[in-house]
PDB file of N, CA and C in Angstrom:
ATOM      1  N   UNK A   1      57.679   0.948  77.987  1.00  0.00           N
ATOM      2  CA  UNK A   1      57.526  -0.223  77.132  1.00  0.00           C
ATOM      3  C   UNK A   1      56.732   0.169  75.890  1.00  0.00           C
ATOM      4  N   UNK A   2      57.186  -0.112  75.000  1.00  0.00           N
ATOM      5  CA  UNK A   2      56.387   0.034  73.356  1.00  0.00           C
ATOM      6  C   UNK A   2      55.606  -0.938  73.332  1.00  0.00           C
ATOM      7  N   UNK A   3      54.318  -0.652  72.657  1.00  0.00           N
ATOM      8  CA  UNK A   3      53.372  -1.555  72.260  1.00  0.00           C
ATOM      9  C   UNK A   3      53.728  -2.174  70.624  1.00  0.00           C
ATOM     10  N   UNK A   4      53.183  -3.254  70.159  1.00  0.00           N
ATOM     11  CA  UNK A   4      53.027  -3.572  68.739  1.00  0.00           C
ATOM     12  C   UNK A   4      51.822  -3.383  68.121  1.00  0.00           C
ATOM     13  N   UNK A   5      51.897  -3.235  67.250  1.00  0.00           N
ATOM     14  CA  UNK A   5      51.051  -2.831  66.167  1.00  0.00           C
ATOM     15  C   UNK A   5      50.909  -3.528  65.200  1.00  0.00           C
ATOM     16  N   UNK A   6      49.323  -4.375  65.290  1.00  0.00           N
ATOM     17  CA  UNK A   6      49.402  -5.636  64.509  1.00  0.00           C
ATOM     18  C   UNK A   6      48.759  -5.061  62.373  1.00  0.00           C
ATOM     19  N   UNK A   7      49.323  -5.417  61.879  1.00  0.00           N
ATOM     20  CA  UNK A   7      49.473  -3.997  60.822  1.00  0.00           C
ATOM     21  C   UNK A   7      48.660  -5.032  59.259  1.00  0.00           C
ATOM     22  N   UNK A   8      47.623  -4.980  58.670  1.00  0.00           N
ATOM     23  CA  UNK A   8      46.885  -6.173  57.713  1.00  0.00           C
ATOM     24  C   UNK A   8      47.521  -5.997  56.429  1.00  0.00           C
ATOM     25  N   UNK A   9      48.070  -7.378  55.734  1.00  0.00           N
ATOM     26  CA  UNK A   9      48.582  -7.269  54.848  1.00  0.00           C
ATOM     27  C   UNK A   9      48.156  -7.351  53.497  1.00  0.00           C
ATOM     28  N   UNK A  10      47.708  -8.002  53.851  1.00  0.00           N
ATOM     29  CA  UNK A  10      46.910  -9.213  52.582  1.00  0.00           C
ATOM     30  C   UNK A  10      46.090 -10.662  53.301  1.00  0.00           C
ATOM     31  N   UNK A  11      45.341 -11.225  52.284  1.00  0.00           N
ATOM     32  CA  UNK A  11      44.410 -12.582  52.928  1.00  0.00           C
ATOM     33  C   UNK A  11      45.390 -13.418  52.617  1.00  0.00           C
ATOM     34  N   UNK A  12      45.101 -14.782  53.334  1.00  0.00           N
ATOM     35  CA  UNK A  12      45.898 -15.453  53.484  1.00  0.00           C
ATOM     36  C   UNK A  12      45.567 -16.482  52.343  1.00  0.00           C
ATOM     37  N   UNK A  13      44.314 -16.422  52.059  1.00  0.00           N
ATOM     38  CA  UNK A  13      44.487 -17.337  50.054  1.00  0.00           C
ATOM     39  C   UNK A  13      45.221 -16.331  49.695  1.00  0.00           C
ATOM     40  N   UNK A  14      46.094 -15.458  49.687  1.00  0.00           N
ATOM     41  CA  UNK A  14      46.381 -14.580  48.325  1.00  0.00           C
ATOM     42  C   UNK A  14      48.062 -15.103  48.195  1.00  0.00           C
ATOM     43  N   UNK A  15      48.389 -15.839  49.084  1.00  0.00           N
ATOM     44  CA  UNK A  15      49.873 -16.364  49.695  1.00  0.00           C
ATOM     45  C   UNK A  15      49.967 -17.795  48.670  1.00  0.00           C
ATOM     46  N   UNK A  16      50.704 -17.935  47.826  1.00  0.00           N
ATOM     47  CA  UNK A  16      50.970 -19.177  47.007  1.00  0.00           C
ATOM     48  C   UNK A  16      52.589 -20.011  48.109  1.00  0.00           C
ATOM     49  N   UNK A  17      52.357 -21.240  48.349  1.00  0.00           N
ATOM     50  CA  UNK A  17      53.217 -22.173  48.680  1.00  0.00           C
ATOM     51  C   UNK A  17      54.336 -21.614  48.844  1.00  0.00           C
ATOM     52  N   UNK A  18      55.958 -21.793  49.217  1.00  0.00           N
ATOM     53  CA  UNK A  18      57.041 -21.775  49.083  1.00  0.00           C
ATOM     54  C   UNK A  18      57.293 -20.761  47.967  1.00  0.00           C
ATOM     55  N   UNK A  19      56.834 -19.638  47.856  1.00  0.00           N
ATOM     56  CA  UNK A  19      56.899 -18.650  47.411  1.00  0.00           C
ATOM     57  C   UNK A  19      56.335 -17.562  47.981  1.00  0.00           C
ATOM     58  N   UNK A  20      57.478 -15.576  47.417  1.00  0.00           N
ATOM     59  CA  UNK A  20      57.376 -14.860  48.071  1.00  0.00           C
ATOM     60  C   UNK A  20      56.171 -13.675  47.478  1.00  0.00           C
ATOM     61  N   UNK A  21      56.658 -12.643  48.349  1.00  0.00           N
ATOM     62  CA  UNK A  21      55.465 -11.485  47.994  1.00  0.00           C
ATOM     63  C   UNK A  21      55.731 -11.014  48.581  1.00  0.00           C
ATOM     64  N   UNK A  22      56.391  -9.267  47.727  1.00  0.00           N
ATOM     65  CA  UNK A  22      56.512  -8.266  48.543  1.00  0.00           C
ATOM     66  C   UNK A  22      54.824  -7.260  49.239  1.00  0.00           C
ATOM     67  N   UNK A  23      55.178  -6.360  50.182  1.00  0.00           N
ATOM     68  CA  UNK A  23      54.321  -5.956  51.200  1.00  0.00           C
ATOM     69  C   UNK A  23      55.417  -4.355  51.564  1.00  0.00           C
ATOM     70  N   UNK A  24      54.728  -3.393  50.912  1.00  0.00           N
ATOM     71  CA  UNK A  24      55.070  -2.331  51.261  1.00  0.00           C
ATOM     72  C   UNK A  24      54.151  -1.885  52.783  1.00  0.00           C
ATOM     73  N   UNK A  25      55.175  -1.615  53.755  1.00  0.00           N
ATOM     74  CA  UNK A  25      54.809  -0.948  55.068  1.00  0.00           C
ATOM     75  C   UNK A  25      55.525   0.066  55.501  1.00  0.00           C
ATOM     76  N   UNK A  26      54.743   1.198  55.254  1.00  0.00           N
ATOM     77  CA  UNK A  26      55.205   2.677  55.419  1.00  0.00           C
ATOM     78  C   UNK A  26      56.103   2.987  54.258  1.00  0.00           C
ATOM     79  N   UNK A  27      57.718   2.918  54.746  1.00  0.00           N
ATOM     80  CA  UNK A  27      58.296   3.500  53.522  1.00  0.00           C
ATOM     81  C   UNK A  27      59.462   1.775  53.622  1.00  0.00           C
ATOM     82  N   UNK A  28      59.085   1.089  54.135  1.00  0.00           N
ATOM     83  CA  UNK A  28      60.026  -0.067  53.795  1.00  0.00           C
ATOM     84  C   UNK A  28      59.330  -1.451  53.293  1.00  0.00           C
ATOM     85  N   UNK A  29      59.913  -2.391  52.373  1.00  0.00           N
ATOM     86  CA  UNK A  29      59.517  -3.187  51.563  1.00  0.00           C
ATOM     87  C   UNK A  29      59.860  -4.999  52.846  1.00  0.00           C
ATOM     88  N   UNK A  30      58.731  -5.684  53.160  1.00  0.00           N
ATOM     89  CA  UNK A  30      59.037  -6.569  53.253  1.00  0.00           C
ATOM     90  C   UNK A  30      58.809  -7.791  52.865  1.00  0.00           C
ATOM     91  N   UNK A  31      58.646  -9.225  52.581  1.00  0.00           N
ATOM     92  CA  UNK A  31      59.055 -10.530  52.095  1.00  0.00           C
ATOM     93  C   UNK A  31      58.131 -11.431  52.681  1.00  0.00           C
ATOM     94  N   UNK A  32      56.417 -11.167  52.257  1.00  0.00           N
ATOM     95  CA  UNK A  32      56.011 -12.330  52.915  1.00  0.00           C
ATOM     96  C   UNK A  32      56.368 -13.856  52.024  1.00  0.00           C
ATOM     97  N   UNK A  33      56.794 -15.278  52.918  1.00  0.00           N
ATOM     98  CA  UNK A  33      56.272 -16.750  52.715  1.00  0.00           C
ATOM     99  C   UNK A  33      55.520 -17.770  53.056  1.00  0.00           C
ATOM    100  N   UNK A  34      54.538 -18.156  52.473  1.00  0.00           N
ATOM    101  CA  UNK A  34      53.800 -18.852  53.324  1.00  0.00           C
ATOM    102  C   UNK A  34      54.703 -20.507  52.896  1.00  0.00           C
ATOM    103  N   UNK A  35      54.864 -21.246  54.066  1.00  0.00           N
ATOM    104  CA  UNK A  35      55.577 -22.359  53.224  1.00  0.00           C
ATOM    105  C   UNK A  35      54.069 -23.661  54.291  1.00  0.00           C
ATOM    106  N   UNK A  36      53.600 -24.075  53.223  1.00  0.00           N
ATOM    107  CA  UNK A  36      52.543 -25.124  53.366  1.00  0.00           C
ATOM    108  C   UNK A  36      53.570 -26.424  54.390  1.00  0.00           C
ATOM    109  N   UNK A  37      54.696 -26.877  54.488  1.00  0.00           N
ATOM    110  CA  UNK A  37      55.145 -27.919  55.205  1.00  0.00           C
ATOM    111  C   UNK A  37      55.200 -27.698  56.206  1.00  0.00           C
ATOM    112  N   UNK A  38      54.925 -26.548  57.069  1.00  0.00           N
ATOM    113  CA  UNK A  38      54.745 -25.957  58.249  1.00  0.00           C
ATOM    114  C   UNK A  38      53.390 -25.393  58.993  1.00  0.00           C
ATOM    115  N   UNK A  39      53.261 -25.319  57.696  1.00  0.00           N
ATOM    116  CA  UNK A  39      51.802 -24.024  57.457  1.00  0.00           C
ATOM    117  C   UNK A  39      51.387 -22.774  58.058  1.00  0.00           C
ATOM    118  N   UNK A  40      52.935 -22.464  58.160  1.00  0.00           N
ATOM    119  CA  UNK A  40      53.750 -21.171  58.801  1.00  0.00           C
ATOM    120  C   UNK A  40      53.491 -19.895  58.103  1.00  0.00           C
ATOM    121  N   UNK A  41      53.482 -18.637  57.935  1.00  0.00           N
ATOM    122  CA  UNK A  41      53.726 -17.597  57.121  1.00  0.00           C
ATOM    123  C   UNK A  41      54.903 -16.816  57.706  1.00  0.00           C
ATOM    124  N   UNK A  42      56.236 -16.509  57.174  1.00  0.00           N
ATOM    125  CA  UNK A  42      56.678 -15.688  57.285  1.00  0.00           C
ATOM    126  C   UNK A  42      56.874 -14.172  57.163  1.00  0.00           C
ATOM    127  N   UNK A  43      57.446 -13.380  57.684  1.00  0.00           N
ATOM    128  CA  UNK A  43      57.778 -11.918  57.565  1.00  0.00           C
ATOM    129  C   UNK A  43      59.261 -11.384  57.624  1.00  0.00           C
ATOM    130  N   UNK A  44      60.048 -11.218  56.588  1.00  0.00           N
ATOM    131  CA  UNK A  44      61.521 -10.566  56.329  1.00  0.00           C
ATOM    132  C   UNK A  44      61.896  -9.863  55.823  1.00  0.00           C
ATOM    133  N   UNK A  45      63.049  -8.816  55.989  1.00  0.00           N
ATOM    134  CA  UNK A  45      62.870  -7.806  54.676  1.00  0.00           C
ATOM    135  C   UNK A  45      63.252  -8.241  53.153  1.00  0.00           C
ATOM    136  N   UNK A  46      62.756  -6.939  52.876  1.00  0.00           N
ATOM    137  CA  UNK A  46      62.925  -7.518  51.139  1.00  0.00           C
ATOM    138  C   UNK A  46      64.289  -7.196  50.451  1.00  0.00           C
ATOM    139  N   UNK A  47      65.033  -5.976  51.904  1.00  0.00           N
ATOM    140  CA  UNK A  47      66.212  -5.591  51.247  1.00  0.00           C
ATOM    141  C   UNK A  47      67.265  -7.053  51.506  1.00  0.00           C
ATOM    142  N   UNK A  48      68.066  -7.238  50.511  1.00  0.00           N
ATOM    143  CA  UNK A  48      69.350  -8.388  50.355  1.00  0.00           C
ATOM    144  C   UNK A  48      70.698  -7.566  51.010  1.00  0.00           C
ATOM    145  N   UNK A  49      70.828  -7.631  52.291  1.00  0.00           N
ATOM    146  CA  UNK A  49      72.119  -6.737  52.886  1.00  0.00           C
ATOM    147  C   UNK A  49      73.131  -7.377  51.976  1.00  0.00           C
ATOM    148  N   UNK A  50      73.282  -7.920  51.345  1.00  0.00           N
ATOM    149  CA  UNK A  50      74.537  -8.206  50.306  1.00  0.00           C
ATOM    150  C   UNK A  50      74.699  -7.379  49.330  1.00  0.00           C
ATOM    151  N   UNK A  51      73.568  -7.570  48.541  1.00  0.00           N
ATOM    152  CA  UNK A  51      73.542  -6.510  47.100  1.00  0.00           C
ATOM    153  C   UNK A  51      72.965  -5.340  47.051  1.00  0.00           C
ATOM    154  N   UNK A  52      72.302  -5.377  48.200  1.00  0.00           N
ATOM    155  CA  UNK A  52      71.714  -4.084  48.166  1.00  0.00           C
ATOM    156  C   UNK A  52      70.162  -4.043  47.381  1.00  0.00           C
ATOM    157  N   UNK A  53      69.766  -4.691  47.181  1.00  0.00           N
ATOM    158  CA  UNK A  53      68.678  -4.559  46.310  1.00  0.00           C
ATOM    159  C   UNK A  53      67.378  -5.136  46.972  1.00  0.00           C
ATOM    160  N   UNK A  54      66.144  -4.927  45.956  1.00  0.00           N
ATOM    161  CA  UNK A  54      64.984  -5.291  47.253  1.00  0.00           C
ATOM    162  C   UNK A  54      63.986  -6.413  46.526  1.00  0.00           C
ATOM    163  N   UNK A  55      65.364  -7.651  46.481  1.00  0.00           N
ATOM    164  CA  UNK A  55      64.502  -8.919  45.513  1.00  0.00           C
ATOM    165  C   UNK A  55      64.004  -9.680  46.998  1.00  0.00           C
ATOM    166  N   UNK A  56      64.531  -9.925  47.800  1.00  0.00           N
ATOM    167  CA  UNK A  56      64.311 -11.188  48.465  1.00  0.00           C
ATOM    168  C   UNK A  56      63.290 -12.126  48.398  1.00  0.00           C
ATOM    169  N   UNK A  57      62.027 -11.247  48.454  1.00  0.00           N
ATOM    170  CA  UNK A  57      60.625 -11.790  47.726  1.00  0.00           C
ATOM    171  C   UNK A  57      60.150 -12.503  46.788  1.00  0.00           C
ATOM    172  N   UNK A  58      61.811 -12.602  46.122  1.00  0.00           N
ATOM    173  CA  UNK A  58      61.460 -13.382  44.355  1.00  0.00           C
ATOM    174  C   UNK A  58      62.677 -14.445  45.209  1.00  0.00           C
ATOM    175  N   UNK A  59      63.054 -14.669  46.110  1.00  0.00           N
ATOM    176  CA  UNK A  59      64.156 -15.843  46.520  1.00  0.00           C
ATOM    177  C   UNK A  59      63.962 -17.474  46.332  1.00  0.00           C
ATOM    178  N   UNK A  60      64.516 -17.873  46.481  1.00  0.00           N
ATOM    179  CA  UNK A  60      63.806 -19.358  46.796  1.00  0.00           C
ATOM    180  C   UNK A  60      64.288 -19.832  47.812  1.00  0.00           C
ATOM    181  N   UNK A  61      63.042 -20.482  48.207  1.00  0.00           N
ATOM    182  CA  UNK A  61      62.544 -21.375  49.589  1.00  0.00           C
ATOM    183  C   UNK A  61      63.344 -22.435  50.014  1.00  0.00           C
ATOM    184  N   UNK A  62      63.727 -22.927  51.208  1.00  0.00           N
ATOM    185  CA  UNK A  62      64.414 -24.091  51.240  1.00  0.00           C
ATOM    186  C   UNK A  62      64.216 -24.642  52.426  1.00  0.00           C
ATOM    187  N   UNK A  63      64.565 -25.890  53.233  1.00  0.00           N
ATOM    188  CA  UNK A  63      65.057 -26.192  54.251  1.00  0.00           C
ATOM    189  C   UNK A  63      65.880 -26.658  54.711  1.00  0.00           C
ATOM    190  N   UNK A  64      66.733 -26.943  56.059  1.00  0.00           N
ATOM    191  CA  UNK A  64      67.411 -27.756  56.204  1.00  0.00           C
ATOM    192  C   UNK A  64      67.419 -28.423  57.745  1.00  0.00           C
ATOM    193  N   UNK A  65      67.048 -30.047  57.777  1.00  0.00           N
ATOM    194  CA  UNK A  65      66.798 -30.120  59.043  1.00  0.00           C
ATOM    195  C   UNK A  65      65.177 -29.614  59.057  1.00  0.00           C
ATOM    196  N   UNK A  66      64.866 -29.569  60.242  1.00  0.00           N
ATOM    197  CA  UNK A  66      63.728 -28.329  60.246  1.00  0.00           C
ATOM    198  C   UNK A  66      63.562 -26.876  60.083  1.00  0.00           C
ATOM    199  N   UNK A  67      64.441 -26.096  59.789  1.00  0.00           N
ATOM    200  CA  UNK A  67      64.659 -24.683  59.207  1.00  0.00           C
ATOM    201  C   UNK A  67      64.422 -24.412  57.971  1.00  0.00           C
ATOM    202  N   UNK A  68      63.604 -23.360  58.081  1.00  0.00           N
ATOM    203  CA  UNK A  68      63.714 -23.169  56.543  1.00  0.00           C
ATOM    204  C   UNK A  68      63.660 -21.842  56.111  1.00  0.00           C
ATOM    205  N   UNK A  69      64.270 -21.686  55.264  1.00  0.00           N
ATOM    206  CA  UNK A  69      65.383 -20.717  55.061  1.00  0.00           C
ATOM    207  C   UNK A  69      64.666 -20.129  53.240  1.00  0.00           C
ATOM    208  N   UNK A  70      65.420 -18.904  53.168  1.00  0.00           N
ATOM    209  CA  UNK A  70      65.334 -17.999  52.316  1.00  0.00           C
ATOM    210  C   UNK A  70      66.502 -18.165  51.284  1.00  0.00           C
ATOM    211  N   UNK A  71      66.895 -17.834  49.792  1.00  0.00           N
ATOM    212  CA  UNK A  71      68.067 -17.772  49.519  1.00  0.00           C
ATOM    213  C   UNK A  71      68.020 -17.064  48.304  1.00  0.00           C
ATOM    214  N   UNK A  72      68.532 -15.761  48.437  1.00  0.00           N
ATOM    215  CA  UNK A  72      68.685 -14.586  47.940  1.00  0.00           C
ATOM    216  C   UNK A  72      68.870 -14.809  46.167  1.00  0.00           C
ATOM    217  N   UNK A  73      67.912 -14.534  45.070  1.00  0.00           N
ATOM    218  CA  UNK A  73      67.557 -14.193  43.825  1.00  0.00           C
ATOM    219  C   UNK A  73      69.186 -14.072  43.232  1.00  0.00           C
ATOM    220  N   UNK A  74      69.635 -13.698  43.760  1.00  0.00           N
ATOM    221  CA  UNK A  74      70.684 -12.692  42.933  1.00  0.00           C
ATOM    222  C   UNK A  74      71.945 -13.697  43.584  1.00  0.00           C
ATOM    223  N   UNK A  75      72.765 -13.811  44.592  1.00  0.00           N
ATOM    224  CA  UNK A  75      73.756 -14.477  44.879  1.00  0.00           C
ATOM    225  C   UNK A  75      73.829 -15.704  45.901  1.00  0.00           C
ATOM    226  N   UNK A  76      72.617 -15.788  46.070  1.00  0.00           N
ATOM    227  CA  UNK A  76      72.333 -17.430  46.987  1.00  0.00           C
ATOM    228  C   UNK A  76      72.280 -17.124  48.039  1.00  0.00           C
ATOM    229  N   UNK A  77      72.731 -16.503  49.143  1.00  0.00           N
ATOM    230  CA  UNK A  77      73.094 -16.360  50.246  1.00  0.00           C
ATOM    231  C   UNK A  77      71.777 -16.525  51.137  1.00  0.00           C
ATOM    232  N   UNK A  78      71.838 -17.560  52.046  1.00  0.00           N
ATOM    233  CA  UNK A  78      70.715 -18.316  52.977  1.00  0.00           C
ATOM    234  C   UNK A  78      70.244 -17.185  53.629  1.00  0.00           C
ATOM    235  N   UNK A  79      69.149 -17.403  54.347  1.00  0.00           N
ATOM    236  CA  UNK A  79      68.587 -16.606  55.530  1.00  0.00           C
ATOM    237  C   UNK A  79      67.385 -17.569  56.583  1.00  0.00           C
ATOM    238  N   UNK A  80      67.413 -17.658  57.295  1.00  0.00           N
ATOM    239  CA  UNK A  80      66.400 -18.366  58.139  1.00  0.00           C
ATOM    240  C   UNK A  80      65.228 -17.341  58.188  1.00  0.00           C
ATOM    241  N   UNK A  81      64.146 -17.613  57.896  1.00  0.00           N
ATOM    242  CA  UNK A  81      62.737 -17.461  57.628  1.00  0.00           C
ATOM    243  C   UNK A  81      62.264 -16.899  59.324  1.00  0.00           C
ATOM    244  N   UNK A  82      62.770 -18.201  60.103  1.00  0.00           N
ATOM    245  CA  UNK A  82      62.049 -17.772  61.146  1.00  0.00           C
ATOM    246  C   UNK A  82      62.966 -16.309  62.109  1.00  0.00           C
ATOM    247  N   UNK A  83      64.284 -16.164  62.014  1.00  0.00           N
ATOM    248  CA  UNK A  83      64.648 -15.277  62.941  1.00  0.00           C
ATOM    249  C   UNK A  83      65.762 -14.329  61.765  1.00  0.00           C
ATOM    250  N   UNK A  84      66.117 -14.304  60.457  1.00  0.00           N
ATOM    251  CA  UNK A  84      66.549 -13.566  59.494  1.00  0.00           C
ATOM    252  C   UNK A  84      68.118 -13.679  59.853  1.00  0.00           C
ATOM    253  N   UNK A  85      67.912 -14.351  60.656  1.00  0.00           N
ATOM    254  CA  UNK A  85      69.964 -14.406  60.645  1.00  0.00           C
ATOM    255  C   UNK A  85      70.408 -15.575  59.232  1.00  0.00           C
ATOM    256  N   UNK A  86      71.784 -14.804  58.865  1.00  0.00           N
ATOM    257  CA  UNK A  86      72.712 -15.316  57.723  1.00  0.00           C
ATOM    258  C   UNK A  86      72.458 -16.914  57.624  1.00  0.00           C
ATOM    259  N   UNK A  87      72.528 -17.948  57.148  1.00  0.00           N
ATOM    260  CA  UNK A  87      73.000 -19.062  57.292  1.00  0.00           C
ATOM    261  C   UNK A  87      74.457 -19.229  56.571  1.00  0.00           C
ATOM    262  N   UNK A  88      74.663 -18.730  56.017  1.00  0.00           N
ATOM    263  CA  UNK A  88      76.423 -18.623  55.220  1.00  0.00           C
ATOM    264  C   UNK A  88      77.210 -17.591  55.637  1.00  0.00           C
ATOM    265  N   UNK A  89      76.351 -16.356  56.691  1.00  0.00           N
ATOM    266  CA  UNK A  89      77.579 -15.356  56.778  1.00  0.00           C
ATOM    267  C   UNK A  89      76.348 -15.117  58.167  1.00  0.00           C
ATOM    268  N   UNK A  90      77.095 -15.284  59.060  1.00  0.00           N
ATOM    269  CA  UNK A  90      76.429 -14.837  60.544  1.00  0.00           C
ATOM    270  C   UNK A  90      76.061 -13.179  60.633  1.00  0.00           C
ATOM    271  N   UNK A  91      77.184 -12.327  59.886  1.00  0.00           N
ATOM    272  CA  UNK A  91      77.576 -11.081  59.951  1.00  0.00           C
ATOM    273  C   UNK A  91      76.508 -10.391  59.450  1.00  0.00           C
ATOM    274  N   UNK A  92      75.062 -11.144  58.313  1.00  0.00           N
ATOM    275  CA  UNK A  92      74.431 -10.330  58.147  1.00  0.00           C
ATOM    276  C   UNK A  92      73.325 -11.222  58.370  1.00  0.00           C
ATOM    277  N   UNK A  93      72.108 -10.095  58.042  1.00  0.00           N
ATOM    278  CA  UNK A  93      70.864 -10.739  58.826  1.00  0.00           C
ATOM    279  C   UNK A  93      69.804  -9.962  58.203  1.00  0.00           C
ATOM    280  N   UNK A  94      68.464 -10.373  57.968  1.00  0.00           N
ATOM    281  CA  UNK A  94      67.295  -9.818  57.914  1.00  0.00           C
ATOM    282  C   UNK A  94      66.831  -9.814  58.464  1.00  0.00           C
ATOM    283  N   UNK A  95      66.119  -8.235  58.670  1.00  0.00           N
ATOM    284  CA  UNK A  95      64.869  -8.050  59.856  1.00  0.00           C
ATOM    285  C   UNK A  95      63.729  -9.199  59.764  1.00  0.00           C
ATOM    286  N   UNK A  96      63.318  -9.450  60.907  1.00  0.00           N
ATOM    287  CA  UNK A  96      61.928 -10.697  60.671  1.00  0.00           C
ATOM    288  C   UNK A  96      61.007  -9.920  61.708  1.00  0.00           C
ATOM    289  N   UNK A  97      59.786 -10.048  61.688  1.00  0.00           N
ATOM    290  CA  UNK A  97      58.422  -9.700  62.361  1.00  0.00           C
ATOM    291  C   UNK A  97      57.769 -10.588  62.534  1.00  0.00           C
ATOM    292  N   UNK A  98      57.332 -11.056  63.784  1.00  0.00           N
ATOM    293  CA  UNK A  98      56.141 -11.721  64.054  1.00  0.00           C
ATOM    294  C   UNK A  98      54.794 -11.280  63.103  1.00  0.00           C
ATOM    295  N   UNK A  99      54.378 -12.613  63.010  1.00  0.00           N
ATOM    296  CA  UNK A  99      52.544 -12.841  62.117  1.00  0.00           C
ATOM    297  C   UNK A  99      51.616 -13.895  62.455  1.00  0.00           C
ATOM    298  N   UNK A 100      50.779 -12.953  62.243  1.00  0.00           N
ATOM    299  CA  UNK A 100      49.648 -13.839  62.438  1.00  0.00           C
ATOM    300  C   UNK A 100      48.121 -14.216  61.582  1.00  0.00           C
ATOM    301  N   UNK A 101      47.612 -14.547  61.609  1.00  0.00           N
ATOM    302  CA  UNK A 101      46.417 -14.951  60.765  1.00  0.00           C
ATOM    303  C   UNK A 101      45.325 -14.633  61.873  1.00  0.00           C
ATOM    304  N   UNK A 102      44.242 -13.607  61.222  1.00  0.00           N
ATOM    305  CA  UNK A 102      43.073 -13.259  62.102  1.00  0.00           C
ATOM    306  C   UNK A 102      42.203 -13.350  61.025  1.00  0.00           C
ATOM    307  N   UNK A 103      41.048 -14.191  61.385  1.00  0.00           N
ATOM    308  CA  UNK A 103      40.119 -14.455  60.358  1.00  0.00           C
ATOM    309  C   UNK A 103      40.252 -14.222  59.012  1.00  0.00           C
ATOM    310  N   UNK A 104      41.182 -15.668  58.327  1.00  0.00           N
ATOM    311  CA  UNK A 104      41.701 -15.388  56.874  1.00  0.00           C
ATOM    312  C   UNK A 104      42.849 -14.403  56.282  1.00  0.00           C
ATOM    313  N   UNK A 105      42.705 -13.336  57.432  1.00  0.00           N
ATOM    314  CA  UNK A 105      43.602 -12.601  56.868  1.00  0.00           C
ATOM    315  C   UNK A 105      45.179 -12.513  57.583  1.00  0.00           C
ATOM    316  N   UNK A 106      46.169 -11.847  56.880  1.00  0.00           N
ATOM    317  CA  UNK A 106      47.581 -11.958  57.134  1.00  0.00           C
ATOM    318  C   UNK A 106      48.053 -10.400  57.850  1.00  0.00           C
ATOM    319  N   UNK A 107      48.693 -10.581  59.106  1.00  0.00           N
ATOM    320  CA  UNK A 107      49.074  -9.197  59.480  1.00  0.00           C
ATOM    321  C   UNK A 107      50.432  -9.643  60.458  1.00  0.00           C
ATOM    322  N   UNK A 108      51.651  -8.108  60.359  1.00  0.00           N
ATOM    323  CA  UNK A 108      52.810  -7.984  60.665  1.00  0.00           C
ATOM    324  C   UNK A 108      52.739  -7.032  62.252  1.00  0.00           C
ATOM    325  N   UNK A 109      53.362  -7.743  62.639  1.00  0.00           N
ATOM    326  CA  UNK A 109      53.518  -7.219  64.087  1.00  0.00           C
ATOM    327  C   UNK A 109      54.599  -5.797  64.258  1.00  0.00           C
ATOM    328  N   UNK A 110      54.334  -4.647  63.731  1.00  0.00           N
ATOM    329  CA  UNK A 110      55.291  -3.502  64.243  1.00  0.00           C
ATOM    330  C   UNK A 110      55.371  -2.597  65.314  1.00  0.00           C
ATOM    331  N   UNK A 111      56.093  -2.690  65.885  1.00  0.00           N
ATOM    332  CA  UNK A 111      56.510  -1.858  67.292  1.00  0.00           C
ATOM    333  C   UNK A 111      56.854  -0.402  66.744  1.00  0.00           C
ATOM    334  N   UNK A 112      56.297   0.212  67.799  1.00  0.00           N
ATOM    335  CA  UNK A 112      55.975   1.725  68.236  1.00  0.00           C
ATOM    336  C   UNK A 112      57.724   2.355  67.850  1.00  0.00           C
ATOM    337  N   UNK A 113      58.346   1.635  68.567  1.00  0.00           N
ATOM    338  CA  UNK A 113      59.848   2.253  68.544  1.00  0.00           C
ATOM    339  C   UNK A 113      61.000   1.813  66.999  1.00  0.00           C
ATOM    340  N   UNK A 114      60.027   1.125  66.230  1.00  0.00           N
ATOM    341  CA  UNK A 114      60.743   0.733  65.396  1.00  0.00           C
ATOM    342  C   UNK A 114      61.169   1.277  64.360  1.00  0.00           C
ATOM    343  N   UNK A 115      61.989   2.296  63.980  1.00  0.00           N
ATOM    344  CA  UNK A 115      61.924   3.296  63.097  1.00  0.00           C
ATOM    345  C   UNK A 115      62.485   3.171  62.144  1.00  0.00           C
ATOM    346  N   UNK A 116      62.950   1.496  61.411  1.00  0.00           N
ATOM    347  CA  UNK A 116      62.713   0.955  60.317  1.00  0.00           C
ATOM    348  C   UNK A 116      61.268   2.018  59.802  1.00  0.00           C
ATOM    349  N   UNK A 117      60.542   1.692  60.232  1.00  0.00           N
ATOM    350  CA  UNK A 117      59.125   1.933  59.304  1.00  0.00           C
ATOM    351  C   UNK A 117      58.734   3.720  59.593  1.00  0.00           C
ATOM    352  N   UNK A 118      58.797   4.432  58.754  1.00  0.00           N
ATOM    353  CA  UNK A 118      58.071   5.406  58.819  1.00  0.00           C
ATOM    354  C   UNK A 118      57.260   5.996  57.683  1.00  0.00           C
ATOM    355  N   UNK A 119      56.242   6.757  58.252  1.00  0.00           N
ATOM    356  CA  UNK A 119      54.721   7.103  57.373  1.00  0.00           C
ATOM    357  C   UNK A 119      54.794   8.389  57.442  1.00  0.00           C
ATOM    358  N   UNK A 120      54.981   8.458  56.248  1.00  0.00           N
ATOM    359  CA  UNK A 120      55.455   9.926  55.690  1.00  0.00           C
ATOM    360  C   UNK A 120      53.976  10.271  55.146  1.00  0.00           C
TER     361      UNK A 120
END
């Protein structure tokens, strides 16, 4: 069994509303949101499996129902915040990480086996 590795990002004043912020970890870029109607913080990647590029962080915020969702800078395309699956195309998906808040501050949950992330 792999352990996680709770990994500090940034404080959690440094997080503005329904807006993003990238977070370099190791050699991959991810997408924190803090969205205040929840008072949730998210963790997703920053790469857009559509275009290829590493905006997601500049996306805008949304919900629907109680979900609330991501939607890609560049061609719209939804993402759910909490588990990174498609909302317009099932077929693709962003990685998501558990987070948490430990005294003020913001940290990403990475597993031992996850080799998304490596520290070169």
């Amino acid at each position: 069994m792999y352990k996680q590795q709770w990994i500090k990002l940034c404080r959690a004043d440094q997080l503005l509303g329904n807006a993003g912020v990238a977070a370099l970890v190791g050699e991959r870029q991810l997408a924190l949101f803090y969205v205040p109607a929840n008072d949730a913080v998210y963790a997703v990647d920053n790469f857009d499996p559509v275009t290829g590029a590493q905006v997601m962080a500049r996306g805008l915020v949304g919900s629907q129902g109680d979900q609330y969702y991501v939607a890609s800078p560049l061609l719209k395309q939804r993402y759910c915040l909490a588990t990174g699956q498609g909302l317009d195309d099932a077929k693709v998906q962003l990685g998501s990480w558990p987070v948490r808040r430990v005294a003020g501050d913001i940290e990403v949950a990475i597993s031992e086996a996850d080799k998304r992330f490596s520290y070169a």
